[in-house]
C-alpha atoms as a PDB file:
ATOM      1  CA  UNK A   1       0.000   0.000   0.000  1.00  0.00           C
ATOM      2  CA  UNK A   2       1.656   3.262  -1.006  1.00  0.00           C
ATOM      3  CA  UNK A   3       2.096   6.028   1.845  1.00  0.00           C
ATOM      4  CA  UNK A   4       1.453   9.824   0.941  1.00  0.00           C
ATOM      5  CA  UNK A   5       4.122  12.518   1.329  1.00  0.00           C
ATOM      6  CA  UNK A   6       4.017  16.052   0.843  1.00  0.00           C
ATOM      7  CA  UNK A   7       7.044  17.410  -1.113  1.00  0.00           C
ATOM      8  CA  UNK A   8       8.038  20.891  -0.298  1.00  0.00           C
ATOM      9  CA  UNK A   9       9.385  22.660  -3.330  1.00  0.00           C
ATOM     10  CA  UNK A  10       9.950  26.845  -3.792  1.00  0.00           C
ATOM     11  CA  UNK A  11       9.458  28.446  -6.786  1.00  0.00           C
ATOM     12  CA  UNK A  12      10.334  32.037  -7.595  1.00  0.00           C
ATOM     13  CA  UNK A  13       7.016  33.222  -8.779  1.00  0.00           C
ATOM     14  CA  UNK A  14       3.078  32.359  -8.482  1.00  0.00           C
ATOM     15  CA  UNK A  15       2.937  32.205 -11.681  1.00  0.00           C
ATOM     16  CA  UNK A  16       5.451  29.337 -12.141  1.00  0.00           C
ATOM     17  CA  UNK A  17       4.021  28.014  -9.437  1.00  0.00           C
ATOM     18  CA  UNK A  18       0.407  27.554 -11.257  1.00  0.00           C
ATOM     19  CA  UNK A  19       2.487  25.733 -13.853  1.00  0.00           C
ATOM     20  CA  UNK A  20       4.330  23.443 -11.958  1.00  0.00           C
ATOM     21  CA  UNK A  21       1.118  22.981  -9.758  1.00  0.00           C
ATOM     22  CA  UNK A  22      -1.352  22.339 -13.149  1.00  0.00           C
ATOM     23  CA  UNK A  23       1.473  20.046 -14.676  1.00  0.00           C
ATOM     24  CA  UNK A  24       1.953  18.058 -11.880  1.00  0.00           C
ATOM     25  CA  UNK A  25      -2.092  17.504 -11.159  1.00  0.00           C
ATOM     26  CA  UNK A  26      -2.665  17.333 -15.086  1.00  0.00           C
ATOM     27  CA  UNK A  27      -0.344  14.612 -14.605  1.00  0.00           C
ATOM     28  CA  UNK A  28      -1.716  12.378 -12.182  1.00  0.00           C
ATOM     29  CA  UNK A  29       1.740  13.141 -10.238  1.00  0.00           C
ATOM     30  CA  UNK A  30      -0.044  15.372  -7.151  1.00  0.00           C
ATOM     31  CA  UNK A  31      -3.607  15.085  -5.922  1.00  0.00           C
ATOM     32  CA  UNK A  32      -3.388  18.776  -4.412  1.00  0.00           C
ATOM     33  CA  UNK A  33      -0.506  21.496  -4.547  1.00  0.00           C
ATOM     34  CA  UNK A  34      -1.008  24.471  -2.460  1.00  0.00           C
ATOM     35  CA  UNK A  35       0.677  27.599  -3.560  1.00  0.00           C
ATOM     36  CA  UNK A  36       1.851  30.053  -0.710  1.00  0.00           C
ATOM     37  CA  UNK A  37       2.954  33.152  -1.462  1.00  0.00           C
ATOM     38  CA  UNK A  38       4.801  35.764   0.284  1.00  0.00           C
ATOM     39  CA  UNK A  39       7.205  33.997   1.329  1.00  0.00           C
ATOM     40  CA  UNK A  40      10.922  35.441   2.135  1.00  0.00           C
ATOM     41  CA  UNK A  41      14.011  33.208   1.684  1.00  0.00           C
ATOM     42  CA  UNK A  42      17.652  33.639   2.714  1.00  0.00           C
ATOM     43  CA  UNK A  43      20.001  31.154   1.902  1.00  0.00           C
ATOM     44  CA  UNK A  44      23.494  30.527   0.779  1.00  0.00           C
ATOM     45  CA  UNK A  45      24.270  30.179  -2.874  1.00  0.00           C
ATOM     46  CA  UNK A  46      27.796  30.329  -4.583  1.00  0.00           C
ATOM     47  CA  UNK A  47      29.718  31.644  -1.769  1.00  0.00           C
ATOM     48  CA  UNK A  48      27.266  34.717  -1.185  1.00  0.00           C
ATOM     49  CA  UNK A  49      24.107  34.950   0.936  1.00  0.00           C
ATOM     50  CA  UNK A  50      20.970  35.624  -0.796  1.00  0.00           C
ATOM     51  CA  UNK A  51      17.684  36.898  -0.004  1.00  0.00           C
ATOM     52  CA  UNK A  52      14.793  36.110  -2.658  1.00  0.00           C
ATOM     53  CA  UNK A  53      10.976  36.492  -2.776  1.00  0.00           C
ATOM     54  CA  UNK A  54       8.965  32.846  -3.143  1.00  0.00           C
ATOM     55  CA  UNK A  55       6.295  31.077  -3.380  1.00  0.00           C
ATOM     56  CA  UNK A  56       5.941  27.755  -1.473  1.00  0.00           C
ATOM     57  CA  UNK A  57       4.383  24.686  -2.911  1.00  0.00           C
ATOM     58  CA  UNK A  58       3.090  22.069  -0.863  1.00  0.00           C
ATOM     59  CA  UNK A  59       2.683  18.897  -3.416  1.00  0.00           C
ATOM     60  CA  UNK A  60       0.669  15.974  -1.786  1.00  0.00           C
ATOM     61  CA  UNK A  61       1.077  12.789  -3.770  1.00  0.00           C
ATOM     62  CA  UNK A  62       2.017   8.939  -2.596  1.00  0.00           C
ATOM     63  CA  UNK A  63       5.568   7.643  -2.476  1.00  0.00           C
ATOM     64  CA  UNK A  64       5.213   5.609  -5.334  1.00  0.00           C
ATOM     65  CA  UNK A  65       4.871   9.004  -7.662  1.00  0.00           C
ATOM     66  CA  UNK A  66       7.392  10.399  -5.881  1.00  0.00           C
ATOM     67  CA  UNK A  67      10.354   9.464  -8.123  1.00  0.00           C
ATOM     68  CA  UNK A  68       8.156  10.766 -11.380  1.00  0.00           C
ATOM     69  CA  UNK A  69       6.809  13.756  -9.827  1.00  0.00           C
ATOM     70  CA  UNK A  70      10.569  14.813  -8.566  1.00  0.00           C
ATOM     71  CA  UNK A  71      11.740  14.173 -12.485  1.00  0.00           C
ATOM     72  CA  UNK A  72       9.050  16.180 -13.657  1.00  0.00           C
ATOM     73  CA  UNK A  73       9.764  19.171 -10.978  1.00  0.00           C
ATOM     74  CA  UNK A  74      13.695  19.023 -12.190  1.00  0.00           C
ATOM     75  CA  UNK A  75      12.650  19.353 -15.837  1.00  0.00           C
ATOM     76  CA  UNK A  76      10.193  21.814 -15.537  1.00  0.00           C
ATOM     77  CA  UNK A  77      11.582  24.342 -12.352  1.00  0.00           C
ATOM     78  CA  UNK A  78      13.597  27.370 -13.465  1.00  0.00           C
ATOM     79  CA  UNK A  79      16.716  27.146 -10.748  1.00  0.00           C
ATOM     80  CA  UNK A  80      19.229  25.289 -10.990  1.00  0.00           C
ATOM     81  CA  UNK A  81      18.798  23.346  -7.853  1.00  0.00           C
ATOM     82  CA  UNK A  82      15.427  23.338  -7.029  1.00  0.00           C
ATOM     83  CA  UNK A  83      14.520  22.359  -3.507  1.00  0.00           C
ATOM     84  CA  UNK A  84      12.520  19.262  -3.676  1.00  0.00           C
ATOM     85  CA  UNK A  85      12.195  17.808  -0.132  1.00  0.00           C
ATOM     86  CA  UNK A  86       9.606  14.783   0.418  1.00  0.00           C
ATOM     87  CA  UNK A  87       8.634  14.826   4.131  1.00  0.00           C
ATOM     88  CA  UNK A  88       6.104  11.463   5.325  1.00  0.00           C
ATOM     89  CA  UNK A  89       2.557  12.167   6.439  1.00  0.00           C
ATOM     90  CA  UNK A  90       2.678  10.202   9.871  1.00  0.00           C
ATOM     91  CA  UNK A  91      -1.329  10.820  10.679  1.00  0.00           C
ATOM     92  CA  UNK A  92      -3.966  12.000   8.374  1.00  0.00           C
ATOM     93  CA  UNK A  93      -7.983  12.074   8.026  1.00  0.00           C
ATOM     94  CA  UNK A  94      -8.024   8.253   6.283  1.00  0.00           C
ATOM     95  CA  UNK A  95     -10.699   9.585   3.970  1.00  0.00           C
ATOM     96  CA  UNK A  96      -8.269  12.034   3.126  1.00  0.00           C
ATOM     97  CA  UNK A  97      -5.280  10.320   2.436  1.00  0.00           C
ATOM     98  CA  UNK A  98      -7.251   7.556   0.204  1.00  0.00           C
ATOM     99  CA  UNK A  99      -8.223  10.233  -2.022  1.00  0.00           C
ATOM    100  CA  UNK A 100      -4.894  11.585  -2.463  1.00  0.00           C
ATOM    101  CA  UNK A 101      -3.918   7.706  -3.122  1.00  0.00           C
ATOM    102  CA  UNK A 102      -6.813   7.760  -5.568  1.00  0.00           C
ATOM    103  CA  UNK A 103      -6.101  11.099  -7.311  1.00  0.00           C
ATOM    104  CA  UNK A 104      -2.750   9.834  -8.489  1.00  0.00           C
ATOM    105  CA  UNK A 105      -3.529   6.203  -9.055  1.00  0.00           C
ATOM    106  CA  UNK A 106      -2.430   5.803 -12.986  1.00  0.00           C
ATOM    107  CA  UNK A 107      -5.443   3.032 -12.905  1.00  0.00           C
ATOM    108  CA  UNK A 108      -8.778   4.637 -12.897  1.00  0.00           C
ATOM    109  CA  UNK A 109     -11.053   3.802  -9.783  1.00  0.00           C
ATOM    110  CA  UNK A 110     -13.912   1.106 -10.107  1.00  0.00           C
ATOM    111  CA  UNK A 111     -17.586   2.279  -9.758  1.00  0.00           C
END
């Protein structure tokens, strides 16, 4: 039985986050992504310390996508090194967490 994750992922914009977000749904990779904006970031980056305006994606998907949905991120993100971190959902609603196995299930549910 697959377990669902949430992968973390920043993106510099909301509107590249809309397009990861629709690809990744339009792909059966994610069930949900929320987009949150405002979001400051300071961080280290070739020797110099940065500080960036981003938007936060929180991807929900199963760990059995997780390996396509990270190839897809890496082909479609604008930086260099994106962060893509996949963090376990210990507890969840069960209703919840079956429909996220269900949105990304490549076999269509039975009536």
């Amino acid at each position: 039985m697959a377990s669902t994750v949430v992968v973390l992922c920043t993106c510099p914009d909301p509107e590249t986050g809309r397009r990861l977000a629709e690809s990744l749904v339009g792909d059966r990779l994610a069930a949900c992504v929320n987009l949150i904006p405002g979001l400051t970031s300071i961080y280290l980056w070739e020797g110099r310390i940065q500080t960036e305006a981003e938007v936060l994606l929180l991807i929900k998907t199963t760990d059995e996508r997780l390996d396509a949905l990270i190839a897809r991120l890496r082909a479609l993100h604008p930086y260099q090194v994106p962060e893509i971190i996949a963090l376990p959902i210990v507890v969840g609603l069960p209703e919840y967490l079956d429909w996220v196995k269900t949105c990304v299930n490549i076999v269509e549910p039975g009536p």
